[in-house]
C-alpha atoms as a PDB file:
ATOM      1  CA  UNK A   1     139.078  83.011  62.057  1.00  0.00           C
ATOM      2  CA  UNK A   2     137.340  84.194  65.076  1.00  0.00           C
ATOM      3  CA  UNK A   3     139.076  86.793  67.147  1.00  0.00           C
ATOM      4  CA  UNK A   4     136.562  86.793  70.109  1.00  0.00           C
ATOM      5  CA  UNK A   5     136.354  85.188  73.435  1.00  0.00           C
ATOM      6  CA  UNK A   6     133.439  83.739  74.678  1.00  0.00           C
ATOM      7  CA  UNK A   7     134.384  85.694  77.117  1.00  0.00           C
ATOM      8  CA  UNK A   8     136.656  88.471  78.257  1.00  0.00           C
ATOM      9  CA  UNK A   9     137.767  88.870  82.134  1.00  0.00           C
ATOM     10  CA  UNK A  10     139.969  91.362  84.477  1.00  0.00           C
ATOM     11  CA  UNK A  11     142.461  88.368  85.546  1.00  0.00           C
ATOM     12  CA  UNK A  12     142.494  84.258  85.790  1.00  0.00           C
ATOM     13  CA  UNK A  13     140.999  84.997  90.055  1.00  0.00           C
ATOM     14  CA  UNK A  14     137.509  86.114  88.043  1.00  0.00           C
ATOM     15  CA  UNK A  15     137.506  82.537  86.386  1.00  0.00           C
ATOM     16  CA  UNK A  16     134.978  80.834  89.524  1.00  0.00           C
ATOM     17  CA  UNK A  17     133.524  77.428  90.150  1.00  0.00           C
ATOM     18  CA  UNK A  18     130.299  78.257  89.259  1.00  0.00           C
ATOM     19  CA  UNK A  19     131.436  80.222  85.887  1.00  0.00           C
ATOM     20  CA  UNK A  20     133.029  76.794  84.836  1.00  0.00           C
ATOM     21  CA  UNK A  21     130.126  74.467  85.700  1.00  0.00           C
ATOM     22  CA  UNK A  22     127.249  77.086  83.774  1.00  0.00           C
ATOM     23  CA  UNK A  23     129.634  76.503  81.137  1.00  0.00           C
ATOM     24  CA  UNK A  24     130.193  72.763  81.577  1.00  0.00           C
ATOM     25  CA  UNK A  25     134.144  73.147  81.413  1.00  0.00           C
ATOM     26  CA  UNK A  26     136.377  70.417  83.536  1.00  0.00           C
ATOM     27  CA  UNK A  27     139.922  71.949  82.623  1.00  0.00           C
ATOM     28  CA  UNK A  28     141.501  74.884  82.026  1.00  0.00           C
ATOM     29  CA  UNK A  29     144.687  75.176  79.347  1.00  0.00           C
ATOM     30  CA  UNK A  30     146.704  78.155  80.591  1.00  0.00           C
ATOM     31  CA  UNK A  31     148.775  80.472  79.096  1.00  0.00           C
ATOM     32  CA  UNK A  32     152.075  81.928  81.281  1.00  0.00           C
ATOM     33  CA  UNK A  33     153.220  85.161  79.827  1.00  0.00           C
ATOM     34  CA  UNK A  34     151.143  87.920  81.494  1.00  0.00           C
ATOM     35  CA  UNK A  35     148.435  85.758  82.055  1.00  0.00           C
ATOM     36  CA  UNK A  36     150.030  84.224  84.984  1.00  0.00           C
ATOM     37  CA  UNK A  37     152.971  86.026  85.369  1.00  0.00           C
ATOM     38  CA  UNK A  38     154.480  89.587  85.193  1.00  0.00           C
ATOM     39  CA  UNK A  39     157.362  90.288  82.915  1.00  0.00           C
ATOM     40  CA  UNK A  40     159.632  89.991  85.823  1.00  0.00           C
ATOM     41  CA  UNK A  41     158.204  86.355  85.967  1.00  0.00           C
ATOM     42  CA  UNK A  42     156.494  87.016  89.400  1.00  0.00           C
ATOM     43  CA  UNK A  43     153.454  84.727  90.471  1.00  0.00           C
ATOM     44  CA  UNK A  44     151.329  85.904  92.830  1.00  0.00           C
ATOM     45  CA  UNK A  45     149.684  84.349  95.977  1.00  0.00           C
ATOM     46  CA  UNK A  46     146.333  84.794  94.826  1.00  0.00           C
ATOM     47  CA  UNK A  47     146.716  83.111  91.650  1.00  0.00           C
ATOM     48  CA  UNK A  48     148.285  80.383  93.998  1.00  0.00           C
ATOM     49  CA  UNK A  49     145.612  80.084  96.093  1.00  0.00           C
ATOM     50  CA  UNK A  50     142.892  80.513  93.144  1.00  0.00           C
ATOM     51  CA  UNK A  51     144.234  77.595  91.391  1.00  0.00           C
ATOM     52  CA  UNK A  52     144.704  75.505  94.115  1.00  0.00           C
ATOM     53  CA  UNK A  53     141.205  76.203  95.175  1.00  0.00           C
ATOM     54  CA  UNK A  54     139.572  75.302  91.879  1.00  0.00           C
ATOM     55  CA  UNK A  55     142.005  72.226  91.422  1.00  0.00           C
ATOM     56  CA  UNK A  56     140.252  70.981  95.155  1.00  0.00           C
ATOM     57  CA  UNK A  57     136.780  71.574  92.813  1.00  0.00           C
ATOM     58  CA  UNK A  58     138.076  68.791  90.451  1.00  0.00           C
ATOM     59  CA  UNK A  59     138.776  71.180  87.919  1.00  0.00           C
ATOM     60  CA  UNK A  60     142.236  69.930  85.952  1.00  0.00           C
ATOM     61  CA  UNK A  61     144.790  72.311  84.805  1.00  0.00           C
ATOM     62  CA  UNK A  62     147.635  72.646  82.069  1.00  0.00           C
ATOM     63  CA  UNK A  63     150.434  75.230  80.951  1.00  0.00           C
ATOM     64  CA  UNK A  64     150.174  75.387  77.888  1.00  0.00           C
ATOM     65  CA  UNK A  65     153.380  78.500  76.514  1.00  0.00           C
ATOM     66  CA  UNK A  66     154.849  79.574  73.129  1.00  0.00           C
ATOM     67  CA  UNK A  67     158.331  79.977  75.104  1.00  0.00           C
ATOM     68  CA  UNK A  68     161.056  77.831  75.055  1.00  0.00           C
ATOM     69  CA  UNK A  69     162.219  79.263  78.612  1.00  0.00           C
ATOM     70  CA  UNK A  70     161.799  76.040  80.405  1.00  0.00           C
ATOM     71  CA  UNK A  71     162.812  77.080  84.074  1.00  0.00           C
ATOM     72  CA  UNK A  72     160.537  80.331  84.175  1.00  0.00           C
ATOM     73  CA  UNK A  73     157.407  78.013  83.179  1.00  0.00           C
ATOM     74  CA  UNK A  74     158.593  74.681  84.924  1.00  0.00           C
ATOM     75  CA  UNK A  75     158.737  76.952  88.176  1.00  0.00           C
ATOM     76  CA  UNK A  76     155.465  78.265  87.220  1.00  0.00           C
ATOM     77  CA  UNK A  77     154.079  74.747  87.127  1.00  0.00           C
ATOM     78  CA  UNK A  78     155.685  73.594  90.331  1.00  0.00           C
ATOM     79  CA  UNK A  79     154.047  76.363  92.209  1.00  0.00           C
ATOM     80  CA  UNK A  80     150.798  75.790  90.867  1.00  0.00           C
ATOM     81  CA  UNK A  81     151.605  71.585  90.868  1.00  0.00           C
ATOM     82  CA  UNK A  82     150.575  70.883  87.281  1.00  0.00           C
ATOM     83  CA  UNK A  83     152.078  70.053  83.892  1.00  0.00           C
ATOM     84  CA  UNK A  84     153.256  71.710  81.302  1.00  0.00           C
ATOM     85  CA  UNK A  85     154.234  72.255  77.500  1.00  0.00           C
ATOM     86  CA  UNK A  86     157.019  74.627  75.702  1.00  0.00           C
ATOM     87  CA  UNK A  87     157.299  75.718  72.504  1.00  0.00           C
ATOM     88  CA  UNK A  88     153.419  75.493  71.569  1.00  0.00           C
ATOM     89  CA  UNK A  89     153.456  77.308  68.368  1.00  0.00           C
ATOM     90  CA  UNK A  90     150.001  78.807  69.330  1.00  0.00           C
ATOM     91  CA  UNK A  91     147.604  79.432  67.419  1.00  0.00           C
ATOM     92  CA  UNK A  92     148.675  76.516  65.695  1.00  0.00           C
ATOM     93  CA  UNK A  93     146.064  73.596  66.802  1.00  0.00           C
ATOM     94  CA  UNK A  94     148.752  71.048  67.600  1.00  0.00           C
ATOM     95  CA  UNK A  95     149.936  71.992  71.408  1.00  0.00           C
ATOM     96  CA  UNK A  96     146.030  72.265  72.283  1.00  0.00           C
ATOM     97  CA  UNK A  97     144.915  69.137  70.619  1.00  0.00           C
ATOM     98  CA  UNK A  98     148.000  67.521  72.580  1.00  0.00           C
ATOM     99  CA  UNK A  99     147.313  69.032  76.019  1.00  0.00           C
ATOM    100  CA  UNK A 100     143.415  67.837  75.010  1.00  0.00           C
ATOM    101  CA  UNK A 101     144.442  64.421  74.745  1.00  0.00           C
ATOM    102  CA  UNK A 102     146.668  64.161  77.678  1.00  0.00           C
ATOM    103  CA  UNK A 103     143.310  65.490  79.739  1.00  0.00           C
ATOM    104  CA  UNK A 104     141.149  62.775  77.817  1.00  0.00           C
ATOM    105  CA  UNK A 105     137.920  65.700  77.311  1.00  0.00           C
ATOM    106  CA  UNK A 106     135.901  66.871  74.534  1.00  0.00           C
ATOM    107  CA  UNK A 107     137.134  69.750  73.746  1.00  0.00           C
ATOM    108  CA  UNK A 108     133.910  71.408  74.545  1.00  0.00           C
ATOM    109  CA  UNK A 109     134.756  70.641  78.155  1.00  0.00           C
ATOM    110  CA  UNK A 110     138.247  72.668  77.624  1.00  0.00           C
ATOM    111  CA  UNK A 111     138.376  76.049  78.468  1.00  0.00           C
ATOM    112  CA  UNK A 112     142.017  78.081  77.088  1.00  0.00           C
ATOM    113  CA  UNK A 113     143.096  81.561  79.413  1.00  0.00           C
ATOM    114  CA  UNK A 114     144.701  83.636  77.767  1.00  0.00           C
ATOM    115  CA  UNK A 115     145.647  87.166  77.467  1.00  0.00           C
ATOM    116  CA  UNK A 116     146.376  87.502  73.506  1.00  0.00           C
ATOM    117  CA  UNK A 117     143.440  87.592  71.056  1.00  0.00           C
ATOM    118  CA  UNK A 118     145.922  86.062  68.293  1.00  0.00           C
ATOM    119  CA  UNK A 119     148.097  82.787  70.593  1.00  0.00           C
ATOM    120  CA  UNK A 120     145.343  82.309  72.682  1.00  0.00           C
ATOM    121  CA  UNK A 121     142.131  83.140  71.304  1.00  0.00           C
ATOM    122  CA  UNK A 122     142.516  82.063  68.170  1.00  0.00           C
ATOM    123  CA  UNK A 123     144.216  78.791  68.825  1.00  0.00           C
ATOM    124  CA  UNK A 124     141.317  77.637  71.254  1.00  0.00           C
ATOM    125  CA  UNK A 125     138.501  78.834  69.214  1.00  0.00           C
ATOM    126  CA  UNK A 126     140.175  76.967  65.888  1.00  0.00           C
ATOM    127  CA  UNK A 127     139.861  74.034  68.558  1.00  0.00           C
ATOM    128  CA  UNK A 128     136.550  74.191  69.542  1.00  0.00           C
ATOM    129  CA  UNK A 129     137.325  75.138  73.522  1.00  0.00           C
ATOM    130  CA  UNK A 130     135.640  77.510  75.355  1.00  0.00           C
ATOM    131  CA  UNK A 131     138.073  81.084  75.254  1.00  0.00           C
ATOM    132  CA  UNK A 132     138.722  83.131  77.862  1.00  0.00           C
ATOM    133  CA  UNK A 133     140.427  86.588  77.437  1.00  0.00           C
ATOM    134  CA  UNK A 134     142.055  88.244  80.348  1.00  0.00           C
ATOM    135  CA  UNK A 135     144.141  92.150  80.923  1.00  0.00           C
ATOM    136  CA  UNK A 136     147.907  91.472  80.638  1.00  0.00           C
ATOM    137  CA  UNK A 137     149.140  91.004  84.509  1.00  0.00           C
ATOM    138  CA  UNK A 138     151.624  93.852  83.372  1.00  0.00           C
ATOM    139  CA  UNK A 139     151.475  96.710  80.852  1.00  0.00           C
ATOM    140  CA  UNK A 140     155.546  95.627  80.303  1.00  0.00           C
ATOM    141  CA  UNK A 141     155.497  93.362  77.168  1.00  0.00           C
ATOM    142  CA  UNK A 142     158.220  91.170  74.881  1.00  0.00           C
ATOM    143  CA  UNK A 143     158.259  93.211  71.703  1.00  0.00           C
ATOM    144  CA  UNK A 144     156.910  90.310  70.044  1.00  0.00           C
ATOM    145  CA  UNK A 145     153.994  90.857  71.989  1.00  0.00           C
ATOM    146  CA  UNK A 146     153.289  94.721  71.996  1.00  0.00           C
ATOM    147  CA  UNK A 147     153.484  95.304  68.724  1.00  0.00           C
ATOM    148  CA  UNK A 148     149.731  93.715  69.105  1.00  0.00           C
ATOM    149  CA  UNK A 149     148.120  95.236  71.872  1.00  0.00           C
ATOM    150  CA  UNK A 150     146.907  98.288  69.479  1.00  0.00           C
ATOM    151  CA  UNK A 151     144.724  95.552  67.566  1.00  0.00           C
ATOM    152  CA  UNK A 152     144.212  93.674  70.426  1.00  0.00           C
ATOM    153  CA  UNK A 153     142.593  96.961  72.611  1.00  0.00           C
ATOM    154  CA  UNK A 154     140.332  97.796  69.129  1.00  0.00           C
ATOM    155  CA  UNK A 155     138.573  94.122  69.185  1.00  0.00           C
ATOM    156  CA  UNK A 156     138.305  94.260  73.131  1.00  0.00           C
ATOM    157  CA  UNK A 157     136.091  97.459  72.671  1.00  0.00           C
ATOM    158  CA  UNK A 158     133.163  95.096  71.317  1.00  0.00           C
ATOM    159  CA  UNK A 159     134.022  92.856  74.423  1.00  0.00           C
ATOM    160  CA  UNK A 160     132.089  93.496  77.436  1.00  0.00           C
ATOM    161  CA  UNK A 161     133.628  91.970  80.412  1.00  0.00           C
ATOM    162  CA  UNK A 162     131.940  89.395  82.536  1.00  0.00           C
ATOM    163  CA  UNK A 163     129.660  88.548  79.639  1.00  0.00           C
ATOM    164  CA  UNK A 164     129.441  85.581  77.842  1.00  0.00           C
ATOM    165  CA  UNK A 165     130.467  87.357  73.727  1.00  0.00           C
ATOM    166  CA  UNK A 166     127.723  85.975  71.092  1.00  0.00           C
ATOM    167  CA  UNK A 167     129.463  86.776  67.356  1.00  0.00           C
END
């Protein structure tokens, strides 16, 4: 089980072009929670405007969330104009290997955003994809989620961000 990304970020807005094509990555699977939106389920214009950008680039997108809130992430994905599936069971390889075969890619070409080492992380390196690990949007958490962040914050010490993580 590898806990690492390949590599570890401030927010989604750091995630460039030019990042994606070094890498040779042609979609991103995206997680909602705090990657993309606060607790309070706010979305901001620059993550609008980033992902609209890169989607002009030719780079596909995909929500890809462990809740079964429907609304919060179908509003999420109307915003951002892409699709979307609930209830992903991550790090289970199932939702990823489903979202990879709606995007018809190797999954070498698949890149999974994230901010939990253990949904996120895990999921997309037990899947072969390319991992990217970002800082929660908002310290507020579910309490299924903070009762992680203390394990999460050890592993990120080994993490230098902006680097591409060899392990």
């Amino acid at each position: 089980m590898n806990l690492y990304p390949n590599i570890y970020l401030n927010n989604v807005e750091e995630i460039t072009i030019d990042l994606l094509m070094k890498n040779k990555i042609k979609a991103l699977i995206l997680d909602v929670d705090n990657t993309l939106i606060d607790y309070y389920k706010n979305l901001s214009e620059e993550k609008v405007q980033w992902s609209k950008n890169l989607q002009g680039q030719g780079i596909k997108m995909y929500i890809l969330s462990n809740t079964n809130k429907k609304e919060k992430v179908k509003k999420v994905a109307e915003k951002l104009e892409i699709q979307y599936e609930l209830f992903a069971k991550k790090p289970l390889k199932s939702g990823f290997l489903k979202v990879q075969k709606i995007l018809n890619l190797k999954s070498e070409n698949i890149a999974v955003v994230g901010d939990q080492i253990f949904t996120d992380v895990i999921g997309g390196n037990r899947c072969n994809m390319f991992t990217i690990l970002v800082d929660p949007v908002c310290s507020k958490d579910f309490w299924h989620t903070a009762w992680k962040r203390p394990i999460e914050k050890h592993i990120k010490k080994k993490l230098v961000k902006g680097e591409l993580n060899v392990f």
